[in-house]
N, C-alpha and C. Protein backbone atom coordinates (compact mmCIF):
# COMPACT_ATOMS: atom_id res chain seq x y z
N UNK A 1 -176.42 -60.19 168.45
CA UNK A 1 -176.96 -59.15 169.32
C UNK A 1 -175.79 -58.49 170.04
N UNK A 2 -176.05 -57.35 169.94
CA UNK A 2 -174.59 -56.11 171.00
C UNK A 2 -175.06 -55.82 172.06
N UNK A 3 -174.02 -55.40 172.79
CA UNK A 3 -174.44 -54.70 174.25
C UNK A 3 -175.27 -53.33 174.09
N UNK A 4 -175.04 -52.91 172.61
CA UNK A 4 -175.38 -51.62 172.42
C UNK A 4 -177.12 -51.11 172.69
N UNK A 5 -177.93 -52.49 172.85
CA UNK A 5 -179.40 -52.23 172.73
C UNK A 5 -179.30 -52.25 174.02
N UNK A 6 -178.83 -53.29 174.63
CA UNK A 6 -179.14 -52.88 176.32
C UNK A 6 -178.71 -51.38 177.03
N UNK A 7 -177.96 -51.04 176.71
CA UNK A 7 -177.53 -49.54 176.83
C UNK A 7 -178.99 -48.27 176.34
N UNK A 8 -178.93 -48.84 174.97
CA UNK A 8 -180.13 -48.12 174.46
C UNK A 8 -181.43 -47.98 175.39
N UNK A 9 -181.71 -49.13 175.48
CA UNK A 9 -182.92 -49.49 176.88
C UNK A 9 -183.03 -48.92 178.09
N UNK A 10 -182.03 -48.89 178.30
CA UNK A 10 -181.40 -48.42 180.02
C UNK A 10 -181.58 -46.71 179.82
N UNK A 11 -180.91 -46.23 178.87
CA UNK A 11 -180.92 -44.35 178.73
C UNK A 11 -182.61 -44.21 178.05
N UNK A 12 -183.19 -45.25 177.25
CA UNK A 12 -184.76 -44.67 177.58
C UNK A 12 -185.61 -44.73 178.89
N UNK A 13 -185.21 -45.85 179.86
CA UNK A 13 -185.81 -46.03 180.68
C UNK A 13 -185.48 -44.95 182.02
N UNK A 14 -184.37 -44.54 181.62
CA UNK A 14 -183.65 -43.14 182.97
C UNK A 14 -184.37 -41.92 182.03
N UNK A 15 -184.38 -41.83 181.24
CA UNK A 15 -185.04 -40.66 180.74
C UNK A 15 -186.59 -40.04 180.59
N UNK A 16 -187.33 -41.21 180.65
CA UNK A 16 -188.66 -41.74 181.00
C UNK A 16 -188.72 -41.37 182.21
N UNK A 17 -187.95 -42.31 183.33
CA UNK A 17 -188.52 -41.78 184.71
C UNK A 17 -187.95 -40.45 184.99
N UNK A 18 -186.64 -39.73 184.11
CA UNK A 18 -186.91 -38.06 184.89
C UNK A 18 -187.94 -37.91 184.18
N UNK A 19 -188.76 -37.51 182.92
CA UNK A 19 -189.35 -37.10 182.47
C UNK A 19 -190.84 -37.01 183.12
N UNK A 20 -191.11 -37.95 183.72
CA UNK A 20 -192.28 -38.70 184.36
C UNK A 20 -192.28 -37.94 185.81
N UNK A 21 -191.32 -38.07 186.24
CA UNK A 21 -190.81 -37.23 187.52
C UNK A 21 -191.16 -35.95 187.94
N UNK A 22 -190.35 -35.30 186.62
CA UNK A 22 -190.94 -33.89 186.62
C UNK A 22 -192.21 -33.80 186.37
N UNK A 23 -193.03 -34.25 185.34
CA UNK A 23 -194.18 -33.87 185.06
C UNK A 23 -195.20 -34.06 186.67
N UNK A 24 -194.77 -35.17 187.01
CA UNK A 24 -195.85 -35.47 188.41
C UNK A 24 -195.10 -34.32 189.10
N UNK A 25 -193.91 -34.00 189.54
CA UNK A 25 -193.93 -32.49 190.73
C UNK A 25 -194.55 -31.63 189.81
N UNK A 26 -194.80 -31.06 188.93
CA UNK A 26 -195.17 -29.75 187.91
C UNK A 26 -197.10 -30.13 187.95
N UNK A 27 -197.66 -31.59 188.94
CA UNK A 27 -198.62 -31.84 188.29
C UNK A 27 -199.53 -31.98 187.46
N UNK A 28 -198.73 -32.93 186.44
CA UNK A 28 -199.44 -33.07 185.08
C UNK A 28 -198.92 -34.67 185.16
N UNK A 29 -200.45 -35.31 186.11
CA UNK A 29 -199.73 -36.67 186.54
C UNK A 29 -200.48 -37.11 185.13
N UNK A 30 -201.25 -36.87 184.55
CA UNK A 30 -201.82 -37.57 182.86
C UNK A 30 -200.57 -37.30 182.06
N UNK A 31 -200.18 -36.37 182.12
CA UNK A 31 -198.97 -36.64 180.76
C UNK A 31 -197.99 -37.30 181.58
N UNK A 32 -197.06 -37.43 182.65
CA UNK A 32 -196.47 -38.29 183.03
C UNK A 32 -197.03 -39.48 182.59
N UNK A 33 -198.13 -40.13 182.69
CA UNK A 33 -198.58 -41.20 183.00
C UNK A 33 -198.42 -41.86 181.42
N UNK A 34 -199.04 -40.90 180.41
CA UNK A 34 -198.89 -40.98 178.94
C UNK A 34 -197.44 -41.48 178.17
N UNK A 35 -196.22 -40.43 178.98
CA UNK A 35 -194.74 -40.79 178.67
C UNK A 35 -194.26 -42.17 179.32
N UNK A 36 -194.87 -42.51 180.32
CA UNK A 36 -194.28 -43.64 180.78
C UNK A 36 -194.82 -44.61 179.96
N UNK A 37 -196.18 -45.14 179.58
CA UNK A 37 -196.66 -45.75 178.71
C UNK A 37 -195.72 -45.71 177.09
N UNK A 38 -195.70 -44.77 176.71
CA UNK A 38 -194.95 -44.70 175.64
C UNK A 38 -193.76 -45.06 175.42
N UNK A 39 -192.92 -44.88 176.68
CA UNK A 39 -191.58 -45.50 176.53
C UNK A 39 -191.59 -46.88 176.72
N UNK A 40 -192.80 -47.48 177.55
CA UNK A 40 -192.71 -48.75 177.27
C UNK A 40 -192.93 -49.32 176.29
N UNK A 41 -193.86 -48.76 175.79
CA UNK A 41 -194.13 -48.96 173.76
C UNK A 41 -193.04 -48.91 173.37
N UNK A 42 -191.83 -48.34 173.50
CA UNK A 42 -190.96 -48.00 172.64
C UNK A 42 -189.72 -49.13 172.69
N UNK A 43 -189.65 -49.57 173.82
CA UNK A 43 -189.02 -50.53 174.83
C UNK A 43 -189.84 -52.07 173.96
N UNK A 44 -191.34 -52.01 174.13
CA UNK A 44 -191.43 -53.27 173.77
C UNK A 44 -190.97 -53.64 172.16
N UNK A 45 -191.61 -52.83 171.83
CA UNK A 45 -191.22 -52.70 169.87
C UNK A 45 -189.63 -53.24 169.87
N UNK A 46 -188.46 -52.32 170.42
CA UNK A 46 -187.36 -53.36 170.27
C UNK A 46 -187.23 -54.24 170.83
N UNK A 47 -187.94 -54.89 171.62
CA UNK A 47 -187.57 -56.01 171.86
C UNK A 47 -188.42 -56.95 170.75
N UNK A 48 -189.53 -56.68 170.23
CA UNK A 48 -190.05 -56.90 169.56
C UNK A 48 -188.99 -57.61 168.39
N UNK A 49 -188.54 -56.55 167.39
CA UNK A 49 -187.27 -56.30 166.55
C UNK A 49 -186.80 -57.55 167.19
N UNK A 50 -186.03 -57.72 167.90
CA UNK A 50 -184.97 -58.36 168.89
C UNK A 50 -185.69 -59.83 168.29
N UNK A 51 -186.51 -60.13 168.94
CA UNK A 51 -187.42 -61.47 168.78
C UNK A 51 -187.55 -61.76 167.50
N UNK A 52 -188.17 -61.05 166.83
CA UNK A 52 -188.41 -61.07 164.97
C UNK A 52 -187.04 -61.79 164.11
N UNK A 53 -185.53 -60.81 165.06
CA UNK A 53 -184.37 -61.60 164.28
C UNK A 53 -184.05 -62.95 165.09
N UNK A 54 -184.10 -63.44 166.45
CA UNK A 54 -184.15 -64.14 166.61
C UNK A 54 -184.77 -65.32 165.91
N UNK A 55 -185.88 -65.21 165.69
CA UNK A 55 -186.45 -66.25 164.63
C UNK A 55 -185.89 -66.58 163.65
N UNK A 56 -185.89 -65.24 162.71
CA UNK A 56 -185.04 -65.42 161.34
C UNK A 56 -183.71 -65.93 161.50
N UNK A 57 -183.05 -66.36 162.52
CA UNK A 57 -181.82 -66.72 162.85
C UNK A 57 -182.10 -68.18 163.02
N UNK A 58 -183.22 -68.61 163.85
CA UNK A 58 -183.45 -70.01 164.19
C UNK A 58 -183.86 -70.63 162.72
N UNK A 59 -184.54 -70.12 162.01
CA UNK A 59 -184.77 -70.87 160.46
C UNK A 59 -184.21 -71.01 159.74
N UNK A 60 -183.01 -70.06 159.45
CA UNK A 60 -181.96 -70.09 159.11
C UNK A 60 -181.13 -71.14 159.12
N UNK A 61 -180.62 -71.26 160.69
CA UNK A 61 -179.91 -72.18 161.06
C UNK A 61 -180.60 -74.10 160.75
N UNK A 62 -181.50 -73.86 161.12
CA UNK A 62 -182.46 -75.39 160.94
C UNK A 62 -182.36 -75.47 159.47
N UNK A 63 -182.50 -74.45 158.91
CA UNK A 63 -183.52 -74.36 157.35
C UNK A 63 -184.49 -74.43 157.07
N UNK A 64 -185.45 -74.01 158.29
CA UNK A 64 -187.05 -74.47 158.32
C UNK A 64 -187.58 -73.92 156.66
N UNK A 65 -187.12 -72.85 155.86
CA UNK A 65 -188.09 -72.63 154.54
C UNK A 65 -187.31 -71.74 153.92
């Protein structure tokens, strides 16, 4: 694992909250509300990824199959 996903994480999560930001001053607190949800979708999925190779790394190493 690189530093490079935590970086990745961090510039969706600053970009999310301007995005979110603006939309609530422009009042369009539903689509704010929609983008913030989504980036967490987007956020969980790699970590998701993240976990998935983790495993394949632990069976690997053991030799579970």
């Amino acid at each position: 694992m690189s530093i490079d996903i935590i970086f990745k994480i961090a510039a969706i999560g600053i970009l999310v909250t301007l995005i979110s930001q603006l939309l609530t001053r422009w009042g369009r607190d539903d689509i704010a509300m929609i983008t913030t949800v989504a980036g967490l979708i987007i956020v969980l999925l790699m970590a998701l990824d993240m976990v998935s190779e983790f495993f394949q790394t632990i069976k690997s190493v053991f030799q579970l199959y």
